[in-house]
Protein backbone atom coordinates (compact mmCIF):
# COMPACT_ATOMS: atom_id res chain seq x y z
CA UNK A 1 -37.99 84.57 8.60
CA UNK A 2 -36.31 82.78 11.40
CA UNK A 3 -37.64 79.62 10.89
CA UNK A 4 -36.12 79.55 7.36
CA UNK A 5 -32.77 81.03 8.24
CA UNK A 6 -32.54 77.99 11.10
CA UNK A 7 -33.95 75.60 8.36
CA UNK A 8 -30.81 76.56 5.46
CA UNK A 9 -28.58 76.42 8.72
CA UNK A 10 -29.78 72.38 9.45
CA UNK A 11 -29.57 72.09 5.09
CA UNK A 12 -25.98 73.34 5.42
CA UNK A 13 -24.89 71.41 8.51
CA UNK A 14 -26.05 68.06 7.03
CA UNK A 15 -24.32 69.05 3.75
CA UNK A 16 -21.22 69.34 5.25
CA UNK A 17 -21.18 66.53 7.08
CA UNK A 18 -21.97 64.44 4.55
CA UNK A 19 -18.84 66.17 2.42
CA UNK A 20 -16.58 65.45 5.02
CA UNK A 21 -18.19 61.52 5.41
CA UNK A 22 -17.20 60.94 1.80
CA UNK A 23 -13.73 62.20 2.42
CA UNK A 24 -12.82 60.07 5.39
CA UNK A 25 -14.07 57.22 3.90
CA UNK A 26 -11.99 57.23 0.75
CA UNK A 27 -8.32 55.48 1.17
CA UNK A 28 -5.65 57.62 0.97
CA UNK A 29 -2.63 56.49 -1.36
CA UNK A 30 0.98 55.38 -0.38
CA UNK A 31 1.98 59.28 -1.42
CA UNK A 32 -1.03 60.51 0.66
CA UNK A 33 -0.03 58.36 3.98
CA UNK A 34 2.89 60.18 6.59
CA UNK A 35 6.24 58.52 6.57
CA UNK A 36 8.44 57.81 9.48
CA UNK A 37 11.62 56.32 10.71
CA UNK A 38 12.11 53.19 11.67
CA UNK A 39 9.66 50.05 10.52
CA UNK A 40 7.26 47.95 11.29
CA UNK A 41 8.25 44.19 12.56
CA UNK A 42 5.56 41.64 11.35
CA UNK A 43 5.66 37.89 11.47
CA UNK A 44 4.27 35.27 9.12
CA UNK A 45 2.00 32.43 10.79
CA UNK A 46 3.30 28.97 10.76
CA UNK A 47 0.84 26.33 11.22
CA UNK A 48 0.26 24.01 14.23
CA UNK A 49 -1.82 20.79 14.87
CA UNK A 50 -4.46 20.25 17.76
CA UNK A 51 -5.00 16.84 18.83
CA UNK A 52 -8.04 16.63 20.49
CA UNK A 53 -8.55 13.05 22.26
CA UNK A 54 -11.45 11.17 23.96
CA UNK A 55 -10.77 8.56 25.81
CA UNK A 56 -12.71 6.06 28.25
CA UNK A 57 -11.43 4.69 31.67
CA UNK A 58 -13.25 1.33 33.54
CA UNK A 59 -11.97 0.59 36.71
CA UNK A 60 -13.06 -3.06 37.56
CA UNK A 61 -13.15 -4.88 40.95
CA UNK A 62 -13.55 -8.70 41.93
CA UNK A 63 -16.61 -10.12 43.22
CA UNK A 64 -16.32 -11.60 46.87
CA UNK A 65 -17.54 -14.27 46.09
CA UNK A 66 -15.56 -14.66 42.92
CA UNK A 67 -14.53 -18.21 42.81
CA UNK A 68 -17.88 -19.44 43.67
CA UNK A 69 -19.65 -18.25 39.96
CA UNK A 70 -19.45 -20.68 38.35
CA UNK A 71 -20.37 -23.10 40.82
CA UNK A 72 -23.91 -21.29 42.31
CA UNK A 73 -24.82 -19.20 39.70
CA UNK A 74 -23.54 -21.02 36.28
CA UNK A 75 -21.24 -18.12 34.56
CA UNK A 76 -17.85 -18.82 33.84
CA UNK A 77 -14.42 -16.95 33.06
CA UNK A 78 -14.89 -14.46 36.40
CA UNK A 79 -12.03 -12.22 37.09
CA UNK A 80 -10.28 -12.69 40.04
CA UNK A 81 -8.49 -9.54 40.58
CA UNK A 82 -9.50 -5.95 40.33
CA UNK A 83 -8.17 -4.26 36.58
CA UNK A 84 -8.41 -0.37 35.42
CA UNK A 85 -8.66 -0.35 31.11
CA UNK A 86 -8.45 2.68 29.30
CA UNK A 87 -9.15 2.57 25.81
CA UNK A 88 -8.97 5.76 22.99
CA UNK A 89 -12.98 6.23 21.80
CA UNK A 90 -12.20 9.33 19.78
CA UNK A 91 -9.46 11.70 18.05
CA UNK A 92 -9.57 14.76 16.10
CA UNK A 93 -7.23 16.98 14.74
CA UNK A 94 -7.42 20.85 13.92
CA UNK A 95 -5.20 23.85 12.78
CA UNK A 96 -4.20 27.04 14.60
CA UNK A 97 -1.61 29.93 13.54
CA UNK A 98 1.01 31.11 15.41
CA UNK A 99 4.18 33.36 14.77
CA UNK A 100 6.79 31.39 12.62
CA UNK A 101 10.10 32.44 14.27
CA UNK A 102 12.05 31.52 11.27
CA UNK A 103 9.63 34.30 9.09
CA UNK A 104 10.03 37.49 10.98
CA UNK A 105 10.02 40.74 8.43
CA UNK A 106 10.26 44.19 8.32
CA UNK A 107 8.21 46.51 6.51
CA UNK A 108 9.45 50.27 6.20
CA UNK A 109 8.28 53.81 5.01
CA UNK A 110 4.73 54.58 4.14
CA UNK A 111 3.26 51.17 3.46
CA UNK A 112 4.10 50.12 7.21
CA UNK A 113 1.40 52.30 8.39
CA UNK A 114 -1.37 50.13 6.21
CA UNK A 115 -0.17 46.53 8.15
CA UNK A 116 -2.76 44.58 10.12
CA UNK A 117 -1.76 42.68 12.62
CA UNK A 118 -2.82 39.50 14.83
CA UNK A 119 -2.85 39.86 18.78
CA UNK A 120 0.79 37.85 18.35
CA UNK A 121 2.32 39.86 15.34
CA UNK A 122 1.03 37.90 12.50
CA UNK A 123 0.17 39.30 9.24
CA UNK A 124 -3.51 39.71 8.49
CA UNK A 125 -4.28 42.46 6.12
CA UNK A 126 -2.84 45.45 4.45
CA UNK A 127 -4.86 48.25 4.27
CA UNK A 128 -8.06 46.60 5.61
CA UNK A 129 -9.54 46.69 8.89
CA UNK A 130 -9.71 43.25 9.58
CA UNK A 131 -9.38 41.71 13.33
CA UNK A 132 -8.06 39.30 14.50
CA UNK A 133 -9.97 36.50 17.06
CA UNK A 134 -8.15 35.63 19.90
CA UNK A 135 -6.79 32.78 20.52
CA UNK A 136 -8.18 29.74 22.82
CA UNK A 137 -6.04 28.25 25.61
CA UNK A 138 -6.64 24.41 26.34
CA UNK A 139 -5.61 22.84 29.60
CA UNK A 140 -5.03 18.92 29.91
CA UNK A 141 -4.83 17.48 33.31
CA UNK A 142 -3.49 14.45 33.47
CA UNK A 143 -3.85 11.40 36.10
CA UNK A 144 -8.21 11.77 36.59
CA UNK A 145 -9.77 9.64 38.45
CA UNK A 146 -13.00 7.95 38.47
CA UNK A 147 -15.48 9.27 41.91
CA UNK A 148 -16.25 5.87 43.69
CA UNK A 149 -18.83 5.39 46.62
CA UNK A 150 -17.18 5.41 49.83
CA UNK A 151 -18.26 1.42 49.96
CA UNK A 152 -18.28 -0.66 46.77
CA UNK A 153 -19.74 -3.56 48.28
CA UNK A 154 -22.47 -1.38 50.54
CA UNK A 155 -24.78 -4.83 51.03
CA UNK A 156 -23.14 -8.03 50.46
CA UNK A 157 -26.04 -10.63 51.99
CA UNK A 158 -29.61 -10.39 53.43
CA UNK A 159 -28.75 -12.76 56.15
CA UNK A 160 -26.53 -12.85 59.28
CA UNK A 161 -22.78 -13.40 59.22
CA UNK A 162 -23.42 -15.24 62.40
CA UNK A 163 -23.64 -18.70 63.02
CA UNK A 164 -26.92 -20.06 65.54
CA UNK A 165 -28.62 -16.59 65.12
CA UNK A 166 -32.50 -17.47 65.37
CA UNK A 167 -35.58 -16.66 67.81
CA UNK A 168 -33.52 -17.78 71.20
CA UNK A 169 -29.94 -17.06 70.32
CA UNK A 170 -29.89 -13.23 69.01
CA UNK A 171 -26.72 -14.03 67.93
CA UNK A 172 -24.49 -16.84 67.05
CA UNK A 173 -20.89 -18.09 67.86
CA UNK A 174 -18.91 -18.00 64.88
CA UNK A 175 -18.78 -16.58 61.57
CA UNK A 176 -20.29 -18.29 58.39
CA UNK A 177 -17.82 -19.44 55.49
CA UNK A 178 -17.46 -17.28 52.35
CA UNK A 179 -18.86 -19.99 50.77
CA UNK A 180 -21.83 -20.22 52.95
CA UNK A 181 -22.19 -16.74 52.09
CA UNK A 182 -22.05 -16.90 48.18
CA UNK A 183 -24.54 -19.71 48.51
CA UNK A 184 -26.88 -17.83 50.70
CA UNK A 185 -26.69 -14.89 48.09
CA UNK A 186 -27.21 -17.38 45.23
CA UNK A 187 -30.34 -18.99 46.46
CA UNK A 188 -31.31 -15.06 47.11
CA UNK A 189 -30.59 -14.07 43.31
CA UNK A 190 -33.05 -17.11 42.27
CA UNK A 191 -35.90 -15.77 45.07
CA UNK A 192 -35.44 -12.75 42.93
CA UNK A 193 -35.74 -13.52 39.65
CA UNK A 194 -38.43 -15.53 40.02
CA UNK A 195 -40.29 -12.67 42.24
CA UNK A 196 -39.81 -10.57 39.16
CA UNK A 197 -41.01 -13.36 37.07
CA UNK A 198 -43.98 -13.14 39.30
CA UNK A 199 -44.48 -9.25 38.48
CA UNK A 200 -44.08 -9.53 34.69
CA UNK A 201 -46.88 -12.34 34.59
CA UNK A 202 -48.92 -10.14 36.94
CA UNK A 203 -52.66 -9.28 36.13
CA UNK A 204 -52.53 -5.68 34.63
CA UNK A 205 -55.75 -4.78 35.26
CA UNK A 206 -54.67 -4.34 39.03
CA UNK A 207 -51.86 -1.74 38.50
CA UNK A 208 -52.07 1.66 37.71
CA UNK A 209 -53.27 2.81 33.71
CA UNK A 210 -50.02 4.10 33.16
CA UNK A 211 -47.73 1.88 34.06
CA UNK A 212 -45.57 3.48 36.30
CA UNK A 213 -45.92 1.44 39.22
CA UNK A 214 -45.00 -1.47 37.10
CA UNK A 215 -41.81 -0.33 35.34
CA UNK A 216 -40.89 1.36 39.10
CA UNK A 217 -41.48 -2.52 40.94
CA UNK A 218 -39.26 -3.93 37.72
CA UNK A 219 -36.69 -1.10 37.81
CA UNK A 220 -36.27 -1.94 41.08
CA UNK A 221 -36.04 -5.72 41.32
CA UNK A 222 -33.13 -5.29 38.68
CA UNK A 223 -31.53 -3.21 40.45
CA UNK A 224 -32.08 -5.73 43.55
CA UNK A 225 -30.62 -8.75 41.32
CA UNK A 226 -27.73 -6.54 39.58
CA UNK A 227 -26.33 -5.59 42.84
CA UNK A 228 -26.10 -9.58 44.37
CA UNK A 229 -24.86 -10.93 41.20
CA UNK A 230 -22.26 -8.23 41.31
CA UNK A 231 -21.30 -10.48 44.26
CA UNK A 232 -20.21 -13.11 41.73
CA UNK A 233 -18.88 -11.05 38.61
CA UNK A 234 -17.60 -8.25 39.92
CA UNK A 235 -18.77 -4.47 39.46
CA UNK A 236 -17.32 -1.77 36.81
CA UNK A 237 -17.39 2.36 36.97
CA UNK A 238 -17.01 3.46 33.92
CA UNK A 239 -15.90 7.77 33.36
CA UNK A 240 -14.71 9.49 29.94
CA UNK A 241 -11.93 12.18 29.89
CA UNK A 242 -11.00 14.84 27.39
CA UNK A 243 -7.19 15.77 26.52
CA UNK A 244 -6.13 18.42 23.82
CA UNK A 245 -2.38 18.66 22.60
CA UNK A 246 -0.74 21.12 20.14
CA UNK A 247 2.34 20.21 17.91
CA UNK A 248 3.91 22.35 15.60
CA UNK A 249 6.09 20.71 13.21
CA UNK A 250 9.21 21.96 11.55
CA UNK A 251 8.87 21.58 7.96
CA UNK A 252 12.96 21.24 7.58
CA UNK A 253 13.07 18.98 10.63
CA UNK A 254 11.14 15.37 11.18
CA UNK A 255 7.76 14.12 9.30
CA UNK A 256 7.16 11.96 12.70
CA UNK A 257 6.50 13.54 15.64
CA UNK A 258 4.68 12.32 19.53
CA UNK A 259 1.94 13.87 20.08
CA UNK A 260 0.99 12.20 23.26
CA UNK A 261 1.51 8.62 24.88
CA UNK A 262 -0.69 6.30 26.03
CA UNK A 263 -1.23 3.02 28.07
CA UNK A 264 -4.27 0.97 28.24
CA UNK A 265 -4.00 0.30 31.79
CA UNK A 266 -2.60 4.22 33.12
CA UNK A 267 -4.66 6.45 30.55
CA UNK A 268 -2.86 9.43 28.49
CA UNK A 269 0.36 10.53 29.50
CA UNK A 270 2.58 13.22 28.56
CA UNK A 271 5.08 12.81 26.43
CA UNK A 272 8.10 12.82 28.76
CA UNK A 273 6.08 9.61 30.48
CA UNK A 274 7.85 6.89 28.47
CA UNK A 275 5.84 4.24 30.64
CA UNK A 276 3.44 4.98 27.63
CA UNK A 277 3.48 3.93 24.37
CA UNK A 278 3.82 6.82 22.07
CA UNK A 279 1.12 8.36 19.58
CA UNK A 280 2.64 9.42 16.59
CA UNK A 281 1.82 12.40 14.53
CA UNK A 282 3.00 11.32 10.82
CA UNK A 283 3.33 13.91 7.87
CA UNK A 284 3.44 13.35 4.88
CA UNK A 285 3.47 16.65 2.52
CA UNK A 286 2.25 17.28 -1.07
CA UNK A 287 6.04 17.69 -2.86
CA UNK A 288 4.23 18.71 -6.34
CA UNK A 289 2.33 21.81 -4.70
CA UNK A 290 6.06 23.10 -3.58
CA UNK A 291 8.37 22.57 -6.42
CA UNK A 292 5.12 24.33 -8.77
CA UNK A 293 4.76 26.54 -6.02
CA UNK A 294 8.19 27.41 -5.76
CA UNK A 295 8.71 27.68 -9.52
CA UNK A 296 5.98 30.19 -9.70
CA UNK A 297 7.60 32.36 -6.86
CA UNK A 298 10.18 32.74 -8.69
CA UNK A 299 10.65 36.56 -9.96
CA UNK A 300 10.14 37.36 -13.90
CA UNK A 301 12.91 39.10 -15.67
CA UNK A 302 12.74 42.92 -14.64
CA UNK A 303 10.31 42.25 -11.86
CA UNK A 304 11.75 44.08 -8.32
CA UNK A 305 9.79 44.30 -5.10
CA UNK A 306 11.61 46.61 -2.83
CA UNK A 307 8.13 47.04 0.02
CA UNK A 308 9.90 44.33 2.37
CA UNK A 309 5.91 42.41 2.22
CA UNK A 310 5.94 38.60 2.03
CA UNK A 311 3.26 35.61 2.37
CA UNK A 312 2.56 32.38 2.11
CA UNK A 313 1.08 30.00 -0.28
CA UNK A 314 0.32 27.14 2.12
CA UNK A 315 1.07 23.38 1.67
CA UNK A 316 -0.92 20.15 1.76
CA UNK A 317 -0.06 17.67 4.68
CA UNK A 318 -1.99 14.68 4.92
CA UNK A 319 -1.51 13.69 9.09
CA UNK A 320 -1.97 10.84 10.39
CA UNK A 321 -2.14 9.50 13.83
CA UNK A 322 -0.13 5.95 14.51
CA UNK A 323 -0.13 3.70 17.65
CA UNK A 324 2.70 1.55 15.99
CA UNK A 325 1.13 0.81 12.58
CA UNK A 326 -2.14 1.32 13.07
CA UNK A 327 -3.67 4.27 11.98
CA UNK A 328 -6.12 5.46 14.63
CA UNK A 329 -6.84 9.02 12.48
CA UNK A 330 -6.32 10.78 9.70
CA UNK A 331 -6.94 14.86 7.73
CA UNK A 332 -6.01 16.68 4.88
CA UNK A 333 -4.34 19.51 6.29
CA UNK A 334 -3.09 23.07 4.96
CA UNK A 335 -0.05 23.73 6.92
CA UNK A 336 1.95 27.25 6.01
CA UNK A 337 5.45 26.00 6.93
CA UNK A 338 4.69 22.91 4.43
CA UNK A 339 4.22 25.78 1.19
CA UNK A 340 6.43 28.77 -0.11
CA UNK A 341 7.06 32.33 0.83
CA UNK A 342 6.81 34.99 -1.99
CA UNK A 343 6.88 38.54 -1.90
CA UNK A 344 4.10 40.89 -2.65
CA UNK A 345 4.17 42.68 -5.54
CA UNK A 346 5.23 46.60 -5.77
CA UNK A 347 1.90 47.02 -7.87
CA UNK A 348 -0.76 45.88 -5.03
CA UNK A 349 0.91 48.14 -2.57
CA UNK A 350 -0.48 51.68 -4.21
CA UNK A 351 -2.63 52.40 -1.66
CA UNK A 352 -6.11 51.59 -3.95
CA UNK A 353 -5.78 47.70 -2.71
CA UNK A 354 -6.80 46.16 0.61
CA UNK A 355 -5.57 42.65 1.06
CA UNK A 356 -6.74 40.09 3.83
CA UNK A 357 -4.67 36.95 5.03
CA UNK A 358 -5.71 33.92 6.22
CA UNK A 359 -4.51 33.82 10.37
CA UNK A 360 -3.19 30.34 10.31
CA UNK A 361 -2.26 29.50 6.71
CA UNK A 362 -0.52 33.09 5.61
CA UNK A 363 -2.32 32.81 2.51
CA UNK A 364 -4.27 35.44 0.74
CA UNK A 365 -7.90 35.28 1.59
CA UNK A 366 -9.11 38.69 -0.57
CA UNK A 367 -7.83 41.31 -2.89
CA UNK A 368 -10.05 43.92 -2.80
CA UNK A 369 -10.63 47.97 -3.52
């Protein structure tokens, strides 16, 4: 007998709870939800562009033995001074959202209670429980560097500096002539490359089966000749760096706008450096989707909203990036500030509707029930 009056009592329980489930999950309407004073301040987003940019820096220094190239090892047009380049190898550009000061709203009475809102204020649903991502921070540091050794030139001859040095005299009198010394390391870079003419003629069947021996003897004899005609031509480190700016553009205000400077011999710079040349951002917007947007915005005889709701239907922006006139990138962008704010109508706002917005565009992702 107890075993059935504790089995109807587990029957009843889940019962219940399924009752009250059901209940919570149904949305209540605008006449169901508490009022209160006051309001709710919302923002809508206004849209911003992220310039990401790539670029590569060399720094170059002269050969000691510079002005001899030509003359002991045959190559011509040697620099004679040490250089730094710098030279843009990629660019991207992306949107983010962010409050639109010039769009800030206030939404009263019951149907304040059903706003969603972004970390920063922005409008992102009504009556849904959508969340919002938080938003990344980027940090460009300007003036990098490239790590060098401590020496560049860490073995400029295999012989003496020294004058007289042999068997008797450990040491000599004077010091050889640079050009003594280029010539030396000339007739060393021929020794060389015929030594590793010598080892790629060799007889295979005396090296290891798999070769490693003899790519580690080549490897290294390159690396042997590299380094003393280095001498001659002169020796490059080469780095890349990463920058990331973020311009938001007034749509009232300029179509042109820097996004960053730059100078192939000092890198990226920020935009108060006006030692570099500046990197425009260029805008040019869709007029058609405004005027038809703007035309459809308009309210239809008898129609009121009184909810204080608004959003955006975004424009299109095509953005390009100039150095001068030369185009280095361009996107099809939707940009909010670009499109038209309407006002949501009195009919959605019954409670039975959830709506989601899109976080950097304002527009209206989903209607939904």
């Amino acid at each position: 007998m107890m075993r059935r009056v504790a089995i109807l009592l587990i029957i009843s329980f889940l019962v219940a709870g399924t009752v009250i489930a059901q209940k919570s999950d149904k949305k209540k309407s605008v006449s169901e939800l508490s009022v209160f004073n006051g309001g709710v301040i919302y923002s809508l987003p206004r849209t911003g562009i992220r310039v990401m940019v790539e670029v590569s820096q060399e720094k170059f220094f002269r050969g000691p033995y510079s002005e001899f190239a030509q003359k002991y090892i045959g190559v011509k047009s040697v620099s004679s001074s040490d250089a730094e380049f710098w030279k843009i190898t990629d660019l991207k550009m992306e949107t983010f959202g962010e409050p639109d000061p010039a769009e800030m709203h206030k939404a009263t009475g019951a149907i304040a209670s059903m706003l969603s809102l972004s970390d920063d204020g922005v409008l992102i649903g009504i009556n849904s429980s959508v969340k919002s991502e938080a938003r990344k921070t980027y940090t460009s540091v300007f003036t990098p560097d490239i790590e060098l050794p401590r020496e560049i030139w860490s073995e400029m001859s295999m012989h003496s500096f020294l004058v007289g040095k042999d068997t008797t005299h450990h040491s000599g009198d004077k010091l050889k002539s640079v050009e003594e010394k280029a010539a030396e390391a000339a007739h060393d870079i021929m020794k060389l490359r015929k030594r590793k003419a010598l080892v790629l003629a060799a007889d295979y069947d005396k090296l290891p089966p798999d070769g490693k021996a003899y790519q580690v003897m080549v490897d290294e004899l390159n690396k042997i000749i590299g380094d003393y005609e280095s001498l001659f031509i002169g020796k490059s480190y080469k780095s890349t760096h990463k920058y990331v700016f973020e311009v938001v553009p007034d749509a009232k205000g300029n179509k042109a706008l820097v996004a960053f400077r730059f100078s192939a011999t000092a890198g990226v710079l920020p935009e108060s450096n006006v030692s570099g040349k500046p990197i425009m951002l260029e805008l040019d917007p869709n007029p058609d989707l405004v005027r038809n947007g703007e035309q459809k915005a308009a309210p239809s005889a008898g129609e009121t909203t009184n909810n204080g709701l608004f959003y955006r239907t975004p424009g299109l922006v095509v953005a390009r990036l100039l150095n001068g006139s030369d185009v280095l990138a361009q996107a099809r962008l939707s940009m909010a500030q670009f499109g038209v704010v309407t006002a949501i109508p009195d009919g959605l706002m019954s409670g039975e509707y959830s709506i989601e917005f899109h976080p950097v565009t304002g527009a209206i992702q989903r209607i939904g029930n």
